[in-house]
N, C-alpha and C. Protein backbone atom coordinates (compact mmCIF):
# COMPACT_ATOMS: atom_id res chain seq x y z
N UNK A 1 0.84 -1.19 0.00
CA UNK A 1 0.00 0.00 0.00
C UNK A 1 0.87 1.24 0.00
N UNK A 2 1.75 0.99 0.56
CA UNK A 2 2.98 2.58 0.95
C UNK A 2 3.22 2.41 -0.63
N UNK A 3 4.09 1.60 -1.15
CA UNK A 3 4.27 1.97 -3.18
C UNK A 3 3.04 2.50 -3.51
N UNK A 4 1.84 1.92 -3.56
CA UNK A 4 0.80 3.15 -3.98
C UNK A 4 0.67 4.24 -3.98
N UNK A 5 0.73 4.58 -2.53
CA UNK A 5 0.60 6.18 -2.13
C UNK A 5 1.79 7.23 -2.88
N UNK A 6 2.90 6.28 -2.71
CA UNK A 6 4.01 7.21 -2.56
C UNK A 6 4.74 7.29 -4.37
N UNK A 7 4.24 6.29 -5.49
CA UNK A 7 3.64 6.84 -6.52
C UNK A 7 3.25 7.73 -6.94
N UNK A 8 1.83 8.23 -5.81
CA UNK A 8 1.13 8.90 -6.46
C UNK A 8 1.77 10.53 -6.47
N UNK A 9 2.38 10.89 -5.29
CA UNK A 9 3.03 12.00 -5.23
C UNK A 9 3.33 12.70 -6.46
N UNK A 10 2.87 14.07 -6.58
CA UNK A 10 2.77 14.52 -7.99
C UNK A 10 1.69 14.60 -8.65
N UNK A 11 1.13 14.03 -8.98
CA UNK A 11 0.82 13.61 -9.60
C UNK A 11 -0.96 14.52 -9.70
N UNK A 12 -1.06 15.49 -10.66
CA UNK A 12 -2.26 16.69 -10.45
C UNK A 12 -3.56 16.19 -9.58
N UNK A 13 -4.04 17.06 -9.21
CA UNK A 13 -5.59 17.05 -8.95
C UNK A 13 -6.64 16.94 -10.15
N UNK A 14 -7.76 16.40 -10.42
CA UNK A 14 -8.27 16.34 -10.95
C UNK A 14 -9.54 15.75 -10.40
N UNK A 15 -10.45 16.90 -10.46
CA UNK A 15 -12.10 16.35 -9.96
C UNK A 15 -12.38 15.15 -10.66
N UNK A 16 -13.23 14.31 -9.93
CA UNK A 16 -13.60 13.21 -10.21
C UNK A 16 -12.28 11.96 -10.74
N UNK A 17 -11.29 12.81 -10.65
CA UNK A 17 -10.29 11.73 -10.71
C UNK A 17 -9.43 10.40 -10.32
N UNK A 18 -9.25 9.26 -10.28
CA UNK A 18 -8.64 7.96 -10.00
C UNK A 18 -7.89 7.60 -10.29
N UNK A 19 -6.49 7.87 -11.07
CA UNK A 19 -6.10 6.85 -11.61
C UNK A 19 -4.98 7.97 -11.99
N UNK A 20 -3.43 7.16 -12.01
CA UNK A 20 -2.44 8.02 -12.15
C UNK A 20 -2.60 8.96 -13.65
N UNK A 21 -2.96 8.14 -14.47
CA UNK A 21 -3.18 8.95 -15.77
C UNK A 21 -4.62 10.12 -15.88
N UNK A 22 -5.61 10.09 -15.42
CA UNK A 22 -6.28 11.26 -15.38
C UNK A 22 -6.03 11.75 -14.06
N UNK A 23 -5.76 11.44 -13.51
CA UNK A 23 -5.11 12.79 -11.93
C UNK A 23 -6.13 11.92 -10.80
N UNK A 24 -6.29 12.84 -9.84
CA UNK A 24 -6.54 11.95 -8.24
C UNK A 24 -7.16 13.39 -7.67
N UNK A 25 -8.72 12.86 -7.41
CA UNK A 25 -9.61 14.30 -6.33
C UNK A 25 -8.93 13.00 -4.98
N UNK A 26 -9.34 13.68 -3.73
CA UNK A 26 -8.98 13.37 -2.52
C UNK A 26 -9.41 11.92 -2.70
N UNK A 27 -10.64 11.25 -2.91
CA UNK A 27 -11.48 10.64 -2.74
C UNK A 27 -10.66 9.51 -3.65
N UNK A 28 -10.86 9.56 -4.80
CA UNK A 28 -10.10 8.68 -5.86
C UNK A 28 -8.92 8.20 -5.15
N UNK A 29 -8.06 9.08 -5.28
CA UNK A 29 -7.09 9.02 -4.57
C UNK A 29 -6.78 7.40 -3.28
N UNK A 30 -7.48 7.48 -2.63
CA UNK A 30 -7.66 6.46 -1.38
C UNK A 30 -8.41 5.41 -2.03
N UNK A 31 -9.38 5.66 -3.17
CA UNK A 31 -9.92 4.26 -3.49
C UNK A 31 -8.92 3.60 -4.50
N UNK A 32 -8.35 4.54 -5.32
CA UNK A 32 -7.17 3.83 -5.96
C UNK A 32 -6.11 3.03 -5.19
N UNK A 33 -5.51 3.41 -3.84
CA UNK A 33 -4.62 2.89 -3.43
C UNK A 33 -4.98 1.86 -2.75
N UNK A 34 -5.85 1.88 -1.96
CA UNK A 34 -7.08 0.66 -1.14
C UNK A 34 -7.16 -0.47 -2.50
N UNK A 35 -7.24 -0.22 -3.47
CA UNK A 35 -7.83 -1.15 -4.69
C UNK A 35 -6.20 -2.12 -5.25
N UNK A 36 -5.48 -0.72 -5.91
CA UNK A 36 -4.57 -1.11 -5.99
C UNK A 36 -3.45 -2.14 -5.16
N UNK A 37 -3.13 -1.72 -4.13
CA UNK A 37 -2.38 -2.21 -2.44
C UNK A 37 -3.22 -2.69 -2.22
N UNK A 38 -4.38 -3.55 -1.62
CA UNK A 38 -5.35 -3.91 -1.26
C UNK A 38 -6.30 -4.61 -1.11
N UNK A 39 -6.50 -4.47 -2.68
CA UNK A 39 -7.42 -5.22 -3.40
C UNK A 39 -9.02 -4.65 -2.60
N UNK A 40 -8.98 -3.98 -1.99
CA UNK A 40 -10.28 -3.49 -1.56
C UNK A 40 -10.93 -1.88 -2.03
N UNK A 41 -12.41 -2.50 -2.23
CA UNK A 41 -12.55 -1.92 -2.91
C UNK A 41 -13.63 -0.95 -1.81
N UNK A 42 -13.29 0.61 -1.89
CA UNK A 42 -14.40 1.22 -0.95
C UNK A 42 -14.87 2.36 -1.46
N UNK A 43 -16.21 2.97 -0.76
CA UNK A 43 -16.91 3.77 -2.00
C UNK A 43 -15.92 4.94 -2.17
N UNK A 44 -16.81 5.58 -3.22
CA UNK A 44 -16.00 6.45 -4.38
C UNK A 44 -16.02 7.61 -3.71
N UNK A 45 -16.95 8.10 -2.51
CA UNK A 45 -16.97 9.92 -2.24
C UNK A 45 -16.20 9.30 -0.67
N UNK A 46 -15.97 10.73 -0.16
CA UNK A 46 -15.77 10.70 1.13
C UNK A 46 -16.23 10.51 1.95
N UNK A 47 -17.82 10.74 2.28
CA UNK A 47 -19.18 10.64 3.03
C UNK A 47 -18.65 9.26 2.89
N UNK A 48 -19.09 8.51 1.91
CA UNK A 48 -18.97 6.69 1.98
C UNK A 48 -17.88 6.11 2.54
N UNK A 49 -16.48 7.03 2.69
CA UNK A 49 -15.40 6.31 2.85
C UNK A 49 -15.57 7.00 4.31
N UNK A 50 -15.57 7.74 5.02
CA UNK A 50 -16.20 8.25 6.30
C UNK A 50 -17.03 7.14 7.07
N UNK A 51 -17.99 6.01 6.55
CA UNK A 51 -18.46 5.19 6.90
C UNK A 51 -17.67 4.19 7.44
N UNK A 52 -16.95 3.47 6.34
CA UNK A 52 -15.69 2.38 6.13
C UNK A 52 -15.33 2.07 7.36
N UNK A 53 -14.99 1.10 7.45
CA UNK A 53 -13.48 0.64 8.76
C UNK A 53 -14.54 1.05 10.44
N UNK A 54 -13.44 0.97 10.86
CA UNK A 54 -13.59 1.76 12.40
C UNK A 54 -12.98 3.07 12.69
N UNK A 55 -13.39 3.50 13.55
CA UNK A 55 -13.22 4.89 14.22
C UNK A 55 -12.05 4.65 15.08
N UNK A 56 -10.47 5.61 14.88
CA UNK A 56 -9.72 5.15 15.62
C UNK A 56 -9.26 6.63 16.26
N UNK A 57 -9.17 6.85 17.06
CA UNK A 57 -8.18 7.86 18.07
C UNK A 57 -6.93 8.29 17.49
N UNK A 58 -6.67 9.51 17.31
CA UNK A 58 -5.07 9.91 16.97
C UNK A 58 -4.22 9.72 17.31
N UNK A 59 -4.44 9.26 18.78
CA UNK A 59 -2.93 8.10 19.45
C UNK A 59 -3.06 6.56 18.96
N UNK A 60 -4.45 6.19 18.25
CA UNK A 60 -4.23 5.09 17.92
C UNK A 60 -3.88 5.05 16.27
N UNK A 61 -3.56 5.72 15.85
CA UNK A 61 -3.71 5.85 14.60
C UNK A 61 -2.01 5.13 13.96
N UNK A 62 -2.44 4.77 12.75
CA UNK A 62 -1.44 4.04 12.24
C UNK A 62 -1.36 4.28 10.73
N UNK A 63 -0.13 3.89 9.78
CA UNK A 63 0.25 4.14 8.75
C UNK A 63 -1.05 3.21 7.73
N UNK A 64 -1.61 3.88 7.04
CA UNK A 64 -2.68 3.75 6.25
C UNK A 64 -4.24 3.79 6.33
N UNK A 65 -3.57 4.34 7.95
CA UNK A 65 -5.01 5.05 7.94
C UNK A 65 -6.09 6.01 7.08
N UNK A 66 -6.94 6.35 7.21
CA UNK A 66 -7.93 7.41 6.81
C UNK A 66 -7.80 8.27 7.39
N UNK A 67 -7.59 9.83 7.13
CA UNK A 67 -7.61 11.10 8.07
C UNK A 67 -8.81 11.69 7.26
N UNK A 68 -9.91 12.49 7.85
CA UNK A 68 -10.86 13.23 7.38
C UNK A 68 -10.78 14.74 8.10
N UNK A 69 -11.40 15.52 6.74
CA UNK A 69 -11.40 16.91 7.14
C UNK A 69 -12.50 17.38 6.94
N UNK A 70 -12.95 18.92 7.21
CA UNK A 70 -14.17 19.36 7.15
C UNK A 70 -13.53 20.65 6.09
N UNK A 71 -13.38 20.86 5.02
CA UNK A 71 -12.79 21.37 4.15
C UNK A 71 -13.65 22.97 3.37
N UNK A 72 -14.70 22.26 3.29
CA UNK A 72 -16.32 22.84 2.52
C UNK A 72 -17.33 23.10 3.33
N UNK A 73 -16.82 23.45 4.76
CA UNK A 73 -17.92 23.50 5.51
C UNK A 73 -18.82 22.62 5.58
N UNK A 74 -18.32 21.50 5.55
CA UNK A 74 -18.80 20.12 5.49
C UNK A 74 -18.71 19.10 5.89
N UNK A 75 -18.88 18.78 7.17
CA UNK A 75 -18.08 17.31 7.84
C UNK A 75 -17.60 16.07 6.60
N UNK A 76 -16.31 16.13 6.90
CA UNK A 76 -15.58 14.65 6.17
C UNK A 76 -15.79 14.96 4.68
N UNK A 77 -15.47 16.33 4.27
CA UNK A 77 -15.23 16.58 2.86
C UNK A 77 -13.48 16.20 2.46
N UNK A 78 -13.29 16.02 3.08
CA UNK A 78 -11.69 15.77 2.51
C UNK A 78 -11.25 14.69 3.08
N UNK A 79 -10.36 13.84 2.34
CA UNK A 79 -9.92 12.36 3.08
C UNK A 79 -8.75 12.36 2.60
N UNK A 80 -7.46 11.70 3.77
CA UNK A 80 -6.00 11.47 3.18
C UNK A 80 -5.63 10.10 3.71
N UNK A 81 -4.75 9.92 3.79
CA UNK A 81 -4.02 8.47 3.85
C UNK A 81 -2.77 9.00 4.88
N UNK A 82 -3.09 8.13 6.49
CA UNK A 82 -1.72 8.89 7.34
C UNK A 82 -0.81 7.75 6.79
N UNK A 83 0.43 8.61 7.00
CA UNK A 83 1.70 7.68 6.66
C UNK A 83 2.52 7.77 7.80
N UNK A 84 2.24 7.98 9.01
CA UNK A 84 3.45 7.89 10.13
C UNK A 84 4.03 8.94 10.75
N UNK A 85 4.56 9.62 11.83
CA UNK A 85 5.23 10.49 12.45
C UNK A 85 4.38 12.26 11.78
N UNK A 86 2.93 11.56 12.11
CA UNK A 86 2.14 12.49 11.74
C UNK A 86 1.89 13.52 10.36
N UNK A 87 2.54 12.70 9.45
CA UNK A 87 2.37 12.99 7.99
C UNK A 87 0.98 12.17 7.54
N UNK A 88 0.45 13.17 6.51
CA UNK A 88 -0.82 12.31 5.60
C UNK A 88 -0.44 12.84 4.32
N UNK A 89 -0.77 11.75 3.03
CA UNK A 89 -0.93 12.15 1.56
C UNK A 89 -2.08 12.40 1.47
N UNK A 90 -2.43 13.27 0.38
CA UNK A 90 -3.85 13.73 -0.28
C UNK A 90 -3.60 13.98 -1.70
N UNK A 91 -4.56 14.60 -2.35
CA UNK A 91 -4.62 15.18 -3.30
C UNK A 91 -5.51 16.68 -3.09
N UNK A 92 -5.42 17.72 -2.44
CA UNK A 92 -5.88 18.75 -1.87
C UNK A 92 -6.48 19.65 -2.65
N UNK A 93 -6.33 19.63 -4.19
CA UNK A 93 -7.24 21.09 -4.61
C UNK A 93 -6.90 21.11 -5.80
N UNK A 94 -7.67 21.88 -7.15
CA UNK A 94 -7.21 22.13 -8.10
C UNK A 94 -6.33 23.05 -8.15
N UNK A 95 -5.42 23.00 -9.23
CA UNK A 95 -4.42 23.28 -9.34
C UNK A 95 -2.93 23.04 -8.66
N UNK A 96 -3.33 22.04 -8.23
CA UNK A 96 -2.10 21.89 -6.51
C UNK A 96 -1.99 19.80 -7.38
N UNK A 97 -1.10 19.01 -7.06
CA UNK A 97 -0.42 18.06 -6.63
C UNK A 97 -1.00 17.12 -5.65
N UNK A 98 -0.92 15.72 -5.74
CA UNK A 98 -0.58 14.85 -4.50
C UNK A 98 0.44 14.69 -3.91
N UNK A 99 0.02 15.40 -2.51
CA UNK A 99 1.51 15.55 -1.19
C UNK A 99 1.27 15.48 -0.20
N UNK A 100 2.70 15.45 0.36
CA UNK A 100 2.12 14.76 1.95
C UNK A 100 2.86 16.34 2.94
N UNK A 101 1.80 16.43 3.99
CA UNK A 101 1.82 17.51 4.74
C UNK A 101 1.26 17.03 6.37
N UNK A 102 1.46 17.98 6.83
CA UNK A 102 1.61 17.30 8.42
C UNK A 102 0.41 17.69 9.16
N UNK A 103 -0.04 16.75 9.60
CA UNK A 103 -1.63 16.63 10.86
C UNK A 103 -1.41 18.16 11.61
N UNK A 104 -0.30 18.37 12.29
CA UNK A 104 -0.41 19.45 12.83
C UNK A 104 -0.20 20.79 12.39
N UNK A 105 -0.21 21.18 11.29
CA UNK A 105 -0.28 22.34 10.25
C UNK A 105 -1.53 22.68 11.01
N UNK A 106 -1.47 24.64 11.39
CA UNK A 106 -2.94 25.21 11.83
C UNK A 106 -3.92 24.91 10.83
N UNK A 107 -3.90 25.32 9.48
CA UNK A 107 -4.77 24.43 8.34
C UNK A 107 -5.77 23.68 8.51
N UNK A 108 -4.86 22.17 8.83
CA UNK A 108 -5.49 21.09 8.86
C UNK A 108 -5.68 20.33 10.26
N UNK A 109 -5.61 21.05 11.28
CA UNK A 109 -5.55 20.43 12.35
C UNK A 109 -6.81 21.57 13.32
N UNK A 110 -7.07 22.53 12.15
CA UNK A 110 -8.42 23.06 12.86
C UNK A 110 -9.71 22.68 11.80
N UNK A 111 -9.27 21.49 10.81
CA UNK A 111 -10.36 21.08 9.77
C UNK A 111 -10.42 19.77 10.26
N UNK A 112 -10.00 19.11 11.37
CA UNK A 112 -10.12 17.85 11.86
C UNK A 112 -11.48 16.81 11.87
N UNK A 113 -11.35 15.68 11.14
CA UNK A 113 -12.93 15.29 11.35
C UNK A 113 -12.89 13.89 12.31
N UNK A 114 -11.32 12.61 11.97
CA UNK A 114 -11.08 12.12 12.71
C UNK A 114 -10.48 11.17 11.74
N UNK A 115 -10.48 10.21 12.25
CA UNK A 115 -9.61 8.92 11.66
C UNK A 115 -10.88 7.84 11.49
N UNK A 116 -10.07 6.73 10.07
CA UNK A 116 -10.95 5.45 10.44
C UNK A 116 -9.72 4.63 9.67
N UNK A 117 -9.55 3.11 10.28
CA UNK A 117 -8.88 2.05 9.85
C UNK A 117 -9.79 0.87 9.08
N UNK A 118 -8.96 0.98 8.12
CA UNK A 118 -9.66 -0.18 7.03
C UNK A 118 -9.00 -1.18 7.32
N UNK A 119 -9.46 -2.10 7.14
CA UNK A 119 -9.33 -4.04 7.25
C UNK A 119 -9.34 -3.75 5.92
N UNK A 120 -8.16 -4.87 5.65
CA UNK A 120 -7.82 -5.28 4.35
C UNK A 120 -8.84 -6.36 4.04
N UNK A 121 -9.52 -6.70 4.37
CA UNK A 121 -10.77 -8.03 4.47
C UNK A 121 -12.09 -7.54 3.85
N UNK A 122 -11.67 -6.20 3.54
CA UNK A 122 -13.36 -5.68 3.40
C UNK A 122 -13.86 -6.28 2.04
């Protein structure tokens, strides 16, 4: 799953996007790598992937997790992938890249929605 993510780096934004060749929205993004690494397959928006897995604590949190944000004035409009020592990848916005930036940035750490861990079983 980490070769997935760390692939994708770079690699543009693009609404409604999945897949290294048309670009990666937040959302795509995590179902590509879940699919790819994985073999699991989970829904396509964030709301659905907000569902997924379990609900885990930020001290419990672990490398491939789900991080959610409230981005749009919107609970769990944005979803990333933590990778460890409090880094997450995303794909964050048009015109911007897939990159990895840190949980505790004022940014993103006052857009907090929470964590969830996927089972590779799903």
């Amino acid at each position: 799953m980490l070769f997935q993510v760390l692939t994708s780096i770079g690699v543009d934004y693009n609404y409604g996007g999945s897949s290294h060749t048309t670009g990666f929205d937040c959302s795509g993004l995590v179902a590509h790598v879940y699919r790819e690494g994985y073999g699991v397959i989970l829904p396509r928006n964030t709301y659905g992937q907000s569902q997924a897995g379990r609900a885990v604590s930020v001290e419990e949190m672990q490398p491939g997790d789900l991080v959610f944000y409230n981005t749009l004035n919107k609970p769990f409009s944005h979803v990333g992938i933590y990778l460890g020592e409090g880094r997450f990848i995303h794909a964050p916005r048009t015109g911007a890249a897939v990159r990895i930036e840190s949980l505790k940035s004022t940014y993103w750490s006052r857009r907090w929605n929470g964590a969830r861990r996927i089972s590779a079983s799903l």
